[in-house]
Protein backbone atom coordinates (compact mmCIF):
# COMPACT_ATOMS: atom_id res chain seq x y z
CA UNK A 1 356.26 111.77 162.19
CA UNK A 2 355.68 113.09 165.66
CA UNK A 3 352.28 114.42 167.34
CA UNK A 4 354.06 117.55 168.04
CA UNK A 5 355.49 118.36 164.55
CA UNK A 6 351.63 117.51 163.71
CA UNK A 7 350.18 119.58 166.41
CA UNK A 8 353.46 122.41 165.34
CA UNK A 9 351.92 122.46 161.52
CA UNK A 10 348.60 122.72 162.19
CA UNK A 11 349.29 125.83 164.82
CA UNK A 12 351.60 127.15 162.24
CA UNK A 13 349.00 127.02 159.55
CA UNK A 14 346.47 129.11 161.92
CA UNK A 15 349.07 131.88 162.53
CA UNK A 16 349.78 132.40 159.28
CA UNK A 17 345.79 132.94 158.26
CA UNK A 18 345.67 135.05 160.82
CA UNK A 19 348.52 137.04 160.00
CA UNK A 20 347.47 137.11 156.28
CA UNK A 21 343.58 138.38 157.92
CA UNK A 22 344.95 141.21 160.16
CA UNK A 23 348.21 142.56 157.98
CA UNK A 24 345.99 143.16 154.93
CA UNK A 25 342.38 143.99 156.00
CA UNK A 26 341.94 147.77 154.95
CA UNK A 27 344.19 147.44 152.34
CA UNK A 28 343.38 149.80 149.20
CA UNK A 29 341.34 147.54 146.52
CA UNK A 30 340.05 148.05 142.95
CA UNK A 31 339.49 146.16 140.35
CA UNK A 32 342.46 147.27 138.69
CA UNK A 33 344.60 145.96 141.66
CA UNK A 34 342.99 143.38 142.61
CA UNK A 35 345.26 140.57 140.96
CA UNK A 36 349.05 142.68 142.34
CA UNK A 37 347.49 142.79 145.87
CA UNK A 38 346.41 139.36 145.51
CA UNK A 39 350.01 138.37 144.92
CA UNK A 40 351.56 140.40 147.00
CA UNK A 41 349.79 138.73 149.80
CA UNK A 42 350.39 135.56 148.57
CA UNK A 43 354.25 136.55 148.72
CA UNK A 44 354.56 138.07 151.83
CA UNK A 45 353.02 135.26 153.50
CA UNK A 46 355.49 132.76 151.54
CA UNK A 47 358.10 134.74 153.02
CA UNK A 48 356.80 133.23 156.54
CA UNK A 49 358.57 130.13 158.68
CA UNK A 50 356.91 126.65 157.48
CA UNK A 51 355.10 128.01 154.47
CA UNK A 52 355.35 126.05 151.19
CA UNK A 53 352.19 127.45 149.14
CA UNK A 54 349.89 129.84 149.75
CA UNK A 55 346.77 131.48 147.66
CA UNK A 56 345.24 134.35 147.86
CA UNK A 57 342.10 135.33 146.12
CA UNK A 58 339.78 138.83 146.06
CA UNK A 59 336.19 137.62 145.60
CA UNK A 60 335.39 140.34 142.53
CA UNK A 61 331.79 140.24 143.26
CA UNK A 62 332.10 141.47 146.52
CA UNK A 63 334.49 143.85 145.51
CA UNK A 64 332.42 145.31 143.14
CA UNK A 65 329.64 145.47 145.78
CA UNK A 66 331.81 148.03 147.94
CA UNK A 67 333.50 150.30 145.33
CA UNK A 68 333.05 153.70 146.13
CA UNK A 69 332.79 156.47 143.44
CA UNK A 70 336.08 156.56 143.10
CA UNK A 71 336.37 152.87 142.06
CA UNK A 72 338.33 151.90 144.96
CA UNK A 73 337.01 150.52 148.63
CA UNK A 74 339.28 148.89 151.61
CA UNK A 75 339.75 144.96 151.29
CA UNK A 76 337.69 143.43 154.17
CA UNK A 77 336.65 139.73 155.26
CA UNK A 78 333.75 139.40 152.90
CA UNK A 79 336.28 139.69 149.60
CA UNK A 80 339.29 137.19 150.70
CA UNK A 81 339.69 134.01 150.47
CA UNK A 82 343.02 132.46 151.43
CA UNK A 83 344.89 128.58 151.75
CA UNK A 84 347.89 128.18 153.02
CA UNK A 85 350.30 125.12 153.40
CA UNK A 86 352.86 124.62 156.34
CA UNK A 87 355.34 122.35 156.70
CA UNK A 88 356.92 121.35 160.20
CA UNK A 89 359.30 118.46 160.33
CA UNK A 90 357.78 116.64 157.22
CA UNK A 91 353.97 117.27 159.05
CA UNK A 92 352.08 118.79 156.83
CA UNK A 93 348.98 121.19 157.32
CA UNK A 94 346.70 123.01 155.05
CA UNK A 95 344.09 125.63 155.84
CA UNK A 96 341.45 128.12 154.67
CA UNK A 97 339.91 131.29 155.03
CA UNK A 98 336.53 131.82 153.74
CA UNK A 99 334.08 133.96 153.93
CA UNK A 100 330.93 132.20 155.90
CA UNK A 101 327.35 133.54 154.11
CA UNK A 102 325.41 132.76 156.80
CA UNK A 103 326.85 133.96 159.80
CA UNK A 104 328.66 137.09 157.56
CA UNK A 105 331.98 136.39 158.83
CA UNK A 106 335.53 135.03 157.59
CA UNK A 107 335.97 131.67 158.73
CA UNK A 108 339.31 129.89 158.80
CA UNK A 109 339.43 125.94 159.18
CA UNK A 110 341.78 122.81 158.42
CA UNK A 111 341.53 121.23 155.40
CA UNK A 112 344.03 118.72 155.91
């Protein structure tokens, strides 16, 4: 396995978290749609070069926290949480999106 197909994945891996973050932020979330949008994330991203799984998951509690009266609010950092796997040329890479307590941001990082 080469550096590049390793440096390739792990690039590949970042895009795709980031792609996941920016196409779906401000999405319209309830608790009643919180499991179809969850998949239909999941399968758009799957849909993307390299990928071979992906997760997607709305944090309920801090859904809950932002409903609005009408027991709906927009999806936002603090409520995703996202992995994704890549594959480039039998490289593997695996990465996260989390939501970061402390500094109150959505963090993505390698796993793997």
């Amino acid at each position: 396995m080469s550096r590049k197909a390793s440096e390739k994945a792990t690039f590949e891996a970042g895009i795709k978290l980031g792609a996941l973050f920016h196409q779906f932020i401000g999405a319209p979330v309830s608790l009643e749609n919180a499991e179809v949008l969850e998949k239909a994330i999941e399968s758009c991203v799957k849909l993307q070069p390299y990928v071979v799984e992906a997760q997607v998951r709305i944090r309920r509690n801090a859904l809950r926290e932002k409903l609005s009266a009408f027991s709906y609010t927009s999806l936002d950092g603090s409520m995703i949480e996202a992995r994704v796997v890549v594959e480039v040329e039998g490289e593997r890479a695996e990465a996260v999106l989390e939501w970061n307590e402390e500094l109150k941001y959505p963090l993505m990082r390698l796993v793997d």
